[in-house]
Protein backbone atom coordinates (compact mmCIF):
# COMPACT_ATOMS: atom_id res chain seq x y z
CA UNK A 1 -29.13 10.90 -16.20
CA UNK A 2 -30.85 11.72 -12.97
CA UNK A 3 -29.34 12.20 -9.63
CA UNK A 4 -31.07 9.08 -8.03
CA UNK A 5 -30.08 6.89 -11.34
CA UNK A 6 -26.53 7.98 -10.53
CA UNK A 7 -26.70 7.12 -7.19
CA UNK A 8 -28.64 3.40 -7.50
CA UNK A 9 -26.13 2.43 -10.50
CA UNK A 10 -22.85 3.51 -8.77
CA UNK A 11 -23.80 2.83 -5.06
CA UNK A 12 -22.42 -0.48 -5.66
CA UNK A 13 -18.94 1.15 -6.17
CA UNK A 14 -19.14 3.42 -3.75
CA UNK A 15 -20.63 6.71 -4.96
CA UNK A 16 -22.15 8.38 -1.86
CA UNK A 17 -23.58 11.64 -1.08
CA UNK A 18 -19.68 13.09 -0.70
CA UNK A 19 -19.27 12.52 -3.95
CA UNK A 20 -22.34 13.67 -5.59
CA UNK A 21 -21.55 16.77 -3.86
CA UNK A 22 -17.54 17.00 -5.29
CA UNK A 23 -19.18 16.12 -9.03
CA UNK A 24 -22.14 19.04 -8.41
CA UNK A 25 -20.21 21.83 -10.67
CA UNK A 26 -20.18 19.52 -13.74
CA UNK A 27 -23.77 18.78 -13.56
CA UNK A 28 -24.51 21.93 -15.73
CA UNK A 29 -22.28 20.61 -18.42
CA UNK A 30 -24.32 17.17 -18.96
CA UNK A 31 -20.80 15.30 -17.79
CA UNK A 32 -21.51 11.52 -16.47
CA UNK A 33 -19.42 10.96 -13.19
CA UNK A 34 -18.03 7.30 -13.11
CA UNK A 35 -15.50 4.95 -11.69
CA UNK A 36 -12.67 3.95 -13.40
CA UNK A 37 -12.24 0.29 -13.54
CA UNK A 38 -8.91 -0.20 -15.62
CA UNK A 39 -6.45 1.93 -17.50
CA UNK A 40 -4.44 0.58 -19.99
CA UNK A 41 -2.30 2.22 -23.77
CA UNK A 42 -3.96 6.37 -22.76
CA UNK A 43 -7.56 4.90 -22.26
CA UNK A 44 -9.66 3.11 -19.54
CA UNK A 45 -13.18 1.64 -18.71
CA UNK A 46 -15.67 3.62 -16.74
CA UNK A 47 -18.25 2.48 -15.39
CA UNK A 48 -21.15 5.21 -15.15
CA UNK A 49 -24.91 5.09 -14.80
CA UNK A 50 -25.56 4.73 -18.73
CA UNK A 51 -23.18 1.33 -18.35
CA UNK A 52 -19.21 0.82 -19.05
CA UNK A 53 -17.93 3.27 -21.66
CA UNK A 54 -14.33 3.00 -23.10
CA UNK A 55 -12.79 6.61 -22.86
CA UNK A 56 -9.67 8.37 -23.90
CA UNK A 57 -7.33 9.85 -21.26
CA UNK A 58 -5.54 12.56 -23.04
CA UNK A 59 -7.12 15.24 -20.85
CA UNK A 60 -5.71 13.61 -17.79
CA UNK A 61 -2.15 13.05 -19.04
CA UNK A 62 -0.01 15.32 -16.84
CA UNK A 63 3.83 15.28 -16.53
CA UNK A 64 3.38 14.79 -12.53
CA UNK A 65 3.14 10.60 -12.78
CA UNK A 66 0.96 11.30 -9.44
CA UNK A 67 -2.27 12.97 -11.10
CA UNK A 68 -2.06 10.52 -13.97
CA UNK A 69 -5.76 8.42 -13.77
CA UNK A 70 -5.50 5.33 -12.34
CA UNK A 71 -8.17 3.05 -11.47
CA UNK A 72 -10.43 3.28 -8.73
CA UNK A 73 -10.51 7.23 -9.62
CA UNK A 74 -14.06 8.93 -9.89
CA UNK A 75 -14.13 10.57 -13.51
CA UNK A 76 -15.43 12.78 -14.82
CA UNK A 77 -16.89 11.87 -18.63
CA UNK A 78 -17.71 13.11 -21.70
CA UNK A 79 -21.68 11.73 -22.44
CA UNK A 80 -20.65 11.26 -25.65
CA UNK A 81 -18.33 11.50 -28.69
CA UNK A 82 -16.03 9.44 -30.64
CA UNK A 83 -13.30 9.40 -28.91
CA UNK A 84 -15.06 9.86 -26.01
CA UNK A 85 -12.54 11.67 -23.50
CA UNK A 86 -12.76 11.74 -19.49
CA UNK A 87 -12.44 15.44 -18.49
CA UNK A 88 -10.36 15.22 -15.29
CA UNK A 89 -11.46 13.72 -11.72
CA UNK A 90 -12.94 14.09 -8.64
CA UNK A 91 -10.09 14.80 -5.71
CA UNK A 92 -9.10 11.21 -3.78
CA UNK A 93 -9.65 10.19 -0.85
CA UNK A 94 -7.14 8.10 -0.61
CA UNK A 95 -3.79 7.22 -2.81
CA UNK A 96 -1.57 4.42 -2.57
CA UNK A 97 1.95 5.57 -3.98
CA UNK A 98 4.96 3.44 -4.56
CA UNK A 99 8.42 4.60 -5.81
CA UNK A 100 9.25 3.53 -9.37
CA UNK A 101 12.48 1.31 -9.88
CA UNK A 102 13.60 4.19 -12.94
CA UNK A 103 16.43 6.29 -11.33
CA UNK A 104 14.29 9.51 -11.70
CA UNK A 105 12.60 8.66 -8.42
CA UNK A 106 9.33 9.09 -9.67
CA UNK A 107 6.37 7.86 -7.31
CA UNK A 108 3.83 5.48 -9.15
CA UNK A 109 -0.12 5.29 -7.88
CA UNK A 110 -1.21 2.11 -7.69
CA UNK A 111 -4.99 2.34 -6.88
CA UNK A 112 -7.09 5.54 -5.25
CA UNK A 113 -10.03 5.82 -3.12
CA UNK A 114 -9.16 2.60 -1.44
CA UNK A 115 -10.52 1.58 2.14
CA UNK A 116 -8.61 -1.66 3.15
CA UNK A 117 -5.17 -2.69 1.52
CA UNK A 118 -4.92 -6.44 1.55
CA UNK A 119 -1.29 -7.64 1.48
CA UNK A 120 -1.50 -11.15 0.51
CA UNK A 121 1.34 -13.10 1.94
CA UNK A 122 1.74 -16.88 0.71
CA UNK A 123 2.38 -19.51 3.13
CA UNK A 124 3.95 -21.91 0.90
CA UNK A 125 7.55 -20.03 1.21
CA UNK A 126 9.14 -18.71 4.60
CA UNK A 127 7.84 -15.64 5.43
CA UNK A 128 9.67 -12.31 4.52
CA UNK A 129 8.37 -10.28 7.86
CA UNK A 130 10.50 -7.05 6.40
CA UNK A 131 8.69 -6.98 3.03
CA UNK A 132 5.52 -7.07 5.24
CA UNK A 133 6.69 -4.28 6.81
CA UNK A 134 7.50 -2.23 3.57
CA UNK A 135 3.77 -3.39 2.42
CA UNK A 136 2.18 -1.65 5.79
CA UNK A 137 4.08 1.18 5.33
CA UNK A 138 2.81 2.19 2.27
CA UNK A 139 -0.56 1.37 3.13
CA UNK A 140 -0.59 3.19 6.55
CA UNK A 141 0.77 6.25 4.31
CA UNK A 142 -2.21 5.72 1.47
CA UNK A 143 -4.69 6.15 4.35
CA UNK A 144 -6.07 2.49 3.77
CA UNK A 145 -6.23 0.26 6.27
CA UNK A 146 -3.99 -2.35 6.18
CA UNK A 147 -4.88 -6.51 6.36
CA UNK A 148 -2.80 -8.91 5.93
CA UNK A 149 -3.80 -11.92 4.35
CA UNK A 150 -1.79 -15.15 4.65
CA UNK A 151 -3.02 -16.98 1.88
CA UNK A 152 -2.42 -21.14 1.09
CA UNK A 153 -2.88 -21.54 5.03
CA UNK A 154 -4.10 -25.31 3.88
CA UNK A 155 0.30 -25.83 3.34
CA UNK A 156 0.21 -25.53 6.87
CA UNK A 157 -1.89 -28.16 8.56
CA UNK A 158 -0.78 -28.12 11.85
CA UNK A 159 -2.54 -25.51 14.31
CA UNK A 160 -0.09 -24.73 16.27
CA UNK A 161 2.69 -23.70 14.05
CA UNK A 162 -0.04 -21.89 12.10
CA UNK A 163 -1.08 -19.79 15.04
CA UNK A 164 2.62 -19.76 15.56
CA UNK A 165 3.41 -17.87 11.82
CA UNK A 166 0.18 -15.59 12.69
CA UNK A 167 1.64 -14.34 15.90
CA UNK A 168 4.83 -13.51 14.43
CA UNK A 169 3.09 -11.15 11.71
CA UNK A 170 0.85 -9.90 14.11
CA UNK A 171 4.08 -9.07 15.89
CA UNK A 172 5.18 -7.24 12.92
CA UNK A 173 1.93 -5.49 12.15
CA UNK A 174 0.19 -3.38 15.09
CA UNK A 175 -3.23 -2.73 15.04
CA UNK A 176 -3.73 -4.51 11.66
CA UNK A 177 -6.14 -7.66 11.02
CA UNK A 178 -3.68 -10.98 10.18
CA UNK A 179 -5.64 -13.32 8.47
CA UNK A 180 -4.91 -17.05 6.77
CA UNK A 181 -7.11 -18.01 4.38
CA UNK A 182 -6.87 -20.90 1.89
CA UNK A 183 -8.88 -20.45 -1.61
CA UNK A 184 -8.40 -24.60 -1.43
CA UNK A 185 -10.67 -25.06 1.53
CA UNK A 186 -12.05 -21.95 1.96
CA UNK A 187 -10.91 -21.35 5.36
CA UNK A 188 -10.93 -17.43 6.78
CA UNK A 189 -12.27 -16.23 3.42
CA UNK A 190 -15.78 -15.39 5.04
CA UNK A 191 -14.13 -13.29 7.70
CA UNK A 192 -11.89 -11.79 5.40
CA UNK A 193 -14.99 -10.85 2.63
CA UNK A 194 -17.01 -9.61 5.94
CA UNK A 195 -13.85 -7.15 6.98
CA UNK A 196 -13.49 -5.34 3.52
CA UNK A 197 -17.32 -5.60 2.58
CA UNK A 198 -18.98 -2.72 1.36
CA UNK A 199 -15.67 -0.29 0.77
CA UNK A 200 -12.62 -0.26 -1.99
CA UNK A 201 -10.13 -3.04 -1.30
CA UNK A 202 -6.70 -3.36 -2.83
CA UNK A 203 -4.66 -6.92 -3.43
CA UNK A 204 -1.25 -6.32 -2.60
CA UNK A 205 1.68 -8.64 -2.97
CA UNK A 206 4.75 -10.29 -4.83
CA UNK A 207 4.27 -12.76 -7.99
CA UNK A 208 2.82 -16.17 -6.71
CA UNK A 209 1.63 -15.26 -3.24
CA UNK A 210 -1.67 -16.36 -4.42
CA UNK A 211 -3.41 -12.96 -5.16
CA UNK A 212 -5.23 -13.88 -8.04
CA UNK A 213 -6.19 -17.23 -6.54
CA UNK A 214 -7.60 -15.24 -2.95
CA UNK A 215 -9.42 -12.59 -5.62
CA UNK A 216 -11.35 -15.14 -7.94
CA UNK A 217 -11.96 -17.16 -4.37
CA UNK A 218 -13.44 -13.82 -2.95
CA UNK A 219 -14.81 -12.98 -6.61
CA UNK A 220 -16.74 -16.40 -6.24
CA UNK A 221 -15.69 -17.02 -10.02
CA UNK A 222 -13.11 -17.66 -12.13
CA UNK A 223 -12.38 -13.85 -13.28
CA UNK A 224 -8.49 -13.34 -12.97
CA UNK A 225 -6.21 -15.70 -14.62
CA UNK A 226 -3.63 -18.13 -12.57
CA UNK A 227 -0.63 -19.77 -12.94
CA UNK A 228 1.11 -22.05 -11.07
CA UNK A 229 4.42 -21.24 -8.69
CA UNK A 230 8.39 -22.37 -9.16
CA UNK A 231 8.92 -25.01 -6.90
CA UNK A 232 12.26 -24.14 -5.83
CA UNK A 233 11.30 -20.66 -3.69
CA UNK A 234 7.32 -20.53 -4.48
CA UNK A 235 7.04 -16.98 -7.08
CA UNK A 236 5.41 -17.10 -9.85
CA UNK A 237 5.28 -14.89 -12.83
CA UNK A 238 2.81 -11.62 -13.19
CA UNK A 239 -0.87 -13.08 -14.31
CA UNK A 240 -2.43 -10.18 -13.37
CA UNK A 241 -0.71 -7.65 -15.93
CA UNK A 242 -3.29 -4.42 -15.65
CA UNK A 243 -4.86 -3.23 -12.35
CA UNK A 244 -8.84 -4.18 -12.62
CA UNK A 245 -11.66 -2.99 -10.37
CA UNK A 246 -14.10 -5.61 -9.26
CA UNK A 247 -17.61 -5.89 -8.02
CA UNK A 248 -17.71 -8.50 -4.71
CA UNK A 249 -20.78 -10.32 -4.38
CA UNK A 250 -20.85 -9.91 -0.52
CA UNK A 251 -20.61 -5.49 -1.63
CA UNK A 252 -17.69 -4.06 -2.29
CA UNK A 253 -15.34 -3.88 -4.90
CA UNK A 254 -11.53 -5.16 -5.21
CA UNK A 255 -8.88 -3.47 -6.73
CA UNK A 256 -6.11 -6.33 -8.06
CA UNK A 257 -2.54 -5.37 -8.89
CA UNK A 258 0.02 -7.08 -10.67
CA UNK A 259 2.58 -8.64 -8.46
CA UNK A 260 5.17 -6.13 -7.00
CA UNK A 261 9.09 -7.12 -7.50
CA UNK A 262 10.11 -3.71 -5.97
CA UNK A 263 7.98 -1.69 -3.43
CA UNK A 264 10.18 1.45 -2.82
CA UNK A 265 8.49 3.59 -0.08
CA UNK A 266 7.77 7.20 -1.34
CA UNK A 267 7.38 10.01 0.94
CA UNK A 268 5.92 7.44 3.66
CA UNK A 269 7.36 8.66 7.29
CA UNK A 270 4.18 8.53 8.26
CA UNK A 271 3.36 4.80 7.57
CA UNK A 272 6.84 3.83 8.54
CA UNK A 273 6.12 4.99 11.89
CA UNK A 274 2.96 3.73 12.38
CA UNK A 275 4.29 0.13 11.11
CA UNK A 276 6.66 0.74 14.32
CA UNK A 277 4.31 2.52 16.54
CA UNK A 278 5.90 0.41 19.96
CA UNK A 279 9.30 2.40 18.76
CA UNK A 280 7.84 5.73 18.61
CA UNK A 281 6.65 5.23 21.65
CA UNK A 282 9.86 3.88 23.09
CA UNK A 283 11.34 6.56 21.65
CA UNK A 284 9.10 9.14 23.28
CA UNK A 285 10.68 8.26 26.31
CA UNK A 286 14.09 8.58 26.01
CA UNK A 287 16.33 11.43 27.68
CA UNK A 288 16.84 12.91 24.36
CA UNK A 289 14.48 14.08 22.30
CA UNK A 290 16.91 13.57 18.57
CA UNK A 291 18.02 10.24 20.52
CA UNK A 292 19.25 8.30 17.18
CA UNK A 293 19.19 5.00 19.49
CA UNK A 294 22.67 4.37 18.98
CA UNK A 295 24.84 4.46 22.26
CA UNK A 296 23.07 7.63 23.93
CA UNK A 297 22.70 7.55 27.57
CA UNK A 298 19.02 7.34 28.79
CA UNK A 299 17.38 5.66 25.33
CA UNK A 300 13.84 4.21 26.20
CA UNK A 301 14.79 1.69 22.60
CA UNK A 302 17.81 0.78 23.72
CA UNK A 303 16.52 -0.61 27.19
CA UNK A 304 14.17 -2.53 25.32
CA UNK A 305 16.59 -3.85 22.98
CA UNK A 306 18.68 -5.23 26.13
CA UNK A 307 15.73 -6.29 28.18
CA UNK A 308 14.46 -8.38 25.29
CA UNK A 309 10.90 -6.41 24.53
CA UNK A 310 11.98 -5.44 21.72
CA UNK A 311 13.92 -7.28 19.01
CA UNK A 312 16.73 -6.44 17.23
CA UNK A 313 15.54 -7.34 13.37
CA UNK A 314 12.72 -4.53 14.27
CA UNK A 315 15.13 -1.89 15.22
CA UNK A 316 17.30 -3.11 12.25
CA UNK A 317 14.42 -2.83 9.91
CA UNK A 318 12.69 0.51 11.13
CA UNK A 319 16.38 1.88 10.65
CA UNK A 320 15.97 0.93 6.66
CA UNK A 321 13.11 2.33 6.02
CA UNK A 322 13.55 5.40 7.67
CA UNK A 323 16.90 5.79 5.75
CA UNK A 324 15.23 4.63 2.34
CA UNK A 325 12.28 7.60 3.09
CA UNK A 326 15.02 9.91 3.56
CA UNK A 327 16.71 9.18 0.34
CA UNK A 328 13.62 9.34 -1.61
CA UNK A 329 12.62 12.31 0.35
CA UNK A 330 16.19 14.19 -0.19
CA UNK A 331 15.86 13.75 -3.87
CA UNK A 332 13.20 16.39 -4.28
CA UNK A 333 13.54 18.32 -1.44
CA UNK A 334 16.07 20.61 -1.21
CA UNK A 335 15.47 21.43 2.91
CA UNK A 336 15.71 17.69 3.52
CA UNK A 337 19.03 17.78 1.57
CA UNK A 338 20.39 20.24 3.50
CA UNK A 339 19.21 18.61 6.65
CA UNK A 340 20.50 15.16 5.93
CA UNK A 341 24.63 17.19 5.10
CA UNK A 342 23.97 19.22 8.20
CA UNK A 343 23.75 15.74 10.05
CA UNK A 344 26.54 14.23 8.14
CA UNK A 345 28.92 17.50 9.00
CA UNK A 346 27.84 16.55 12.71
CA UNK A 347 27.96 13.52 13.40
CA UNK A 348 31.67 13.58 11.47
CA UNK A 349 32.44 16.18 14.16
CA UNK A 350 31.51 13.98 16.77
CA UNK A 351 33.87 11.26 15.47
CA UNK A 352 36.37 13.34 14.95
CA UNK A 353 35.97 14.36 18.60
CA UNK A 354 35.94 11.20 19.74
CA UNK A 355 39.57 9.87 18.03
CA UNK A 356 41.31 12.92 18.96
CA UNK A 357 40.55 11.85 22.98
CA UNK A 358 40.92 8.38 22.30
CA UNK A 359 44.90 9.98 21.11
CA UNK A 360 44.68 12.11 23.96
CA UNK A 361 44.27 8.98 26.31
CA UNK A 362 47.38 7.20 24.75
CA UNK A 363 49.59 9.73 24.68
C-alpha cells in the first residue's frame, strides 16, 4: 500500500494529511491504517485501502471502558493473518462519552472523531426541551458541533406553529443550527446534508424520533432498518442495535446510534455551560463571584429571572445538570468529594446561623 493509495481510498472518510502524519511510526511495520466502521462480540469492520477487513479487537480490550475501540476510530491493522487483529489506534480528535446506567459509573463512548452531532428530535410527540439540553451537553463536551434536527416536520403543517416549536429549541440551544426536516417530503434535508457534508456526523436521539428514517433519507437508500412508533406517546423500539459508519453521497460519512433511553452526562461541565452560555454570562455579573443564585444580594441571574429574560425551567434545568456532573464527577474524584462535604458543612452552618437569629428575634 502506497501513501497516495491510502490517501485516495480513505479520503472519503476523512483521512487527511493529520492523520497520515499520527499513523507515520507504523509505516515501517507494513500496518494498514483504517477506519472502523462497526464493532460488535470483540471484533469490527475496517475499512482500509486494500477494502473492508473483519478484525479481532483483543489488542484493544482495556479495563478503562473509555479506550475500548469504538467506531469511527482510525486503526491501526494487521495486513494480514487469521485472526487478523487491529494493533491499537490513532489518538481522537474528538469523543462523545455518555455515563452508563450500571451503578459503577462507568462512562461509555459512543462514536470518535466526530465533527457535527445531530440530535434528532421527532415532532410527532411534545417536545422534551430538557432532554435537548442533556443531548447538547454532551455534544458541546465531545467537541462536535451540535445540530439539532427536528425530524417528521410534515406532522406539523402549519407554518407558524412550526416556526413557533423552532424558536423555542433555538431558545434552548445557543449558537447551534435547529433544523426540521421531514424524510416524507423531503423538506430541510438538503440544508441539513450541505451543513454536515464532507466531516464525521453522529445521529443522536431516543427510540422512534425518526433517526433511522432521517439516516436512510440522507443515505438516499434504504440501508438502516425501521419500525413504526406506539401511538400512545410516539417511541419506538431500538432498530438500530450496533453503531454503523456510513458513506453520504453528498461526502461525508454518518455515524448512527441506537436510540438512547438514558443519557447520563459524564464529566461534561464544560458542555453544560456552554448549553447555558446566557447564564454564565449572567452569572459573570453578579456581586459575588461563588453567587449560587439563590437569594444573594446583587445576582445578575436572579434579576433576569424577575425581569422575565430569563426563564425559570432554564435556571431549573442548568441547576440539574450541574448537580448530576457533580455526582458523576465526585464518584472518582476524591478533591471533588471533598469539595462537594466542604460545601455541605457550609452551607449547614449558614442555616444553622440563620434559625438561631430567627430564635433570637422571638425571644
Amino acid at each position: 500500500m502506497t501513501t497516495t493509495s491510502a490517501f485516495s481510498a480513505l479520503a472519503p472518510y476523512g483521512w487527511d494529511e493529520a492523520w497520515a502524519d499520527q499513523f507515520t511510526p507504523y509505516v515501517s511495520e507494513g500496518l494498514l491504517p483504517g477506519r472502523v466502521l462497526r464493532v460488535d462480540r470483540g471484533q469490527c469492520d475496517v475499512v482500509t485501502a486494500d477494502g473492508v477487513m473483519r478484525a479481532d479487537t483483543a489488542f484493544v480490550t482495556p479495563n478503562d471502558p473509555l479506550r475500548v475501540l469504538c467506531t469511527g476510530d482510525w486503526a491501526v491493522v494487521e495486513p494480514a493473518g487469521n485472526p487478523r487483529y487491529v494493533r491499537t489506534y490513532l489518538p481522537r480528535r474528538t469523543a462523545f462519552v455518555r455515563s452508563t446506567s450500571s451503578k459503577r459509573s462507568e462512562g461509555q463512548i459512543l462514536a470518535a472523531n466526530v465533527d457535527h452531532a445531530i440530535v434528532a428530535v421527532s415532532l410527532a410527540v411534545e417536545v422534551d426541551l430538557g432532554r435537548i439540553e442533556r443531548f447538547l451537553a454532551l455534544a458541546w463536551e465531545s467537541g462536535a458541533q451540535p445540530i439539532v434536527a427536528l425530524t417528521k416536520a410534515d406532522l406539523v403543517p402549519d407554518a407558524a406553529t412550526l416556526a413557533h416549536l423552532v424558536q423555542d429549541v433555538e431558545t434552548t440551544a445557543p449558537g447551534v443550527p435547529v433544523l426540521p426536516v421531514s424524510a416524507v417530503d423531503g423538506a430541510g434535508l438538503d440544508v441539513l446534508a450541505a451543513v454536515v457534508s464532507g466531516g464525521t456526523s453522529v445521529l443522536l436521539g431516543q427510540s422512534g424520533a425518526g433517526k433511522s428514517t432521517l439516516a436512510n433519507a440522507l443515505l438516499g437508500e434504504d440501508v438502516m432498518d425501521v419500525q413504526a412508533t406506539r401511538d400512545v406517546d410516539g417511541k419506538g423500539r431500538h432498530t438500530t442495535t450496533t453503531r454503523n459508519l456510513l458513506l453520504m453521497p453528498g461526502g461525508g460519512v454518518m455515524i448512527d446510534t441506537p436510540g438512547l433511553r438514558g443519557v447520563g452526562l459524564w464529566d461534561a461541565e464544560t458542555g453544560v455551560g456552554q448549553v447555558f452560555s446566557e447564564i454564565e454570562e449572567l452569572a459573570a455579573r453578579c456581586r459575588f463571584h461563588d453567587c449560587a443564585h439563590e437569594a444573594e444580594p446583587g445576582c445578575a441571574v436572579l434579576a433576569a429571572i424577575d425581569s422575565g429574560e430569563l426563564p425559570v425551567r432554564r435556571l431549573e434545568s442548568y441547576r440539574k445538570l450541574l448537580r448530576e456532573n457533580q455526582r458523576i464527577v465526585a464518584k472518582t474524584d476524591a478533591r471533588v468529594r471533598a469539595e462537594i462535604r466542604k460545601d455541605w458543612k457550609r452551607k449547614g452552618a449558614q442555616g444553622r446561623a440563620a434559625m438561631e437569629a430567627k430564635r433570637g428575634r422571638w425571644q
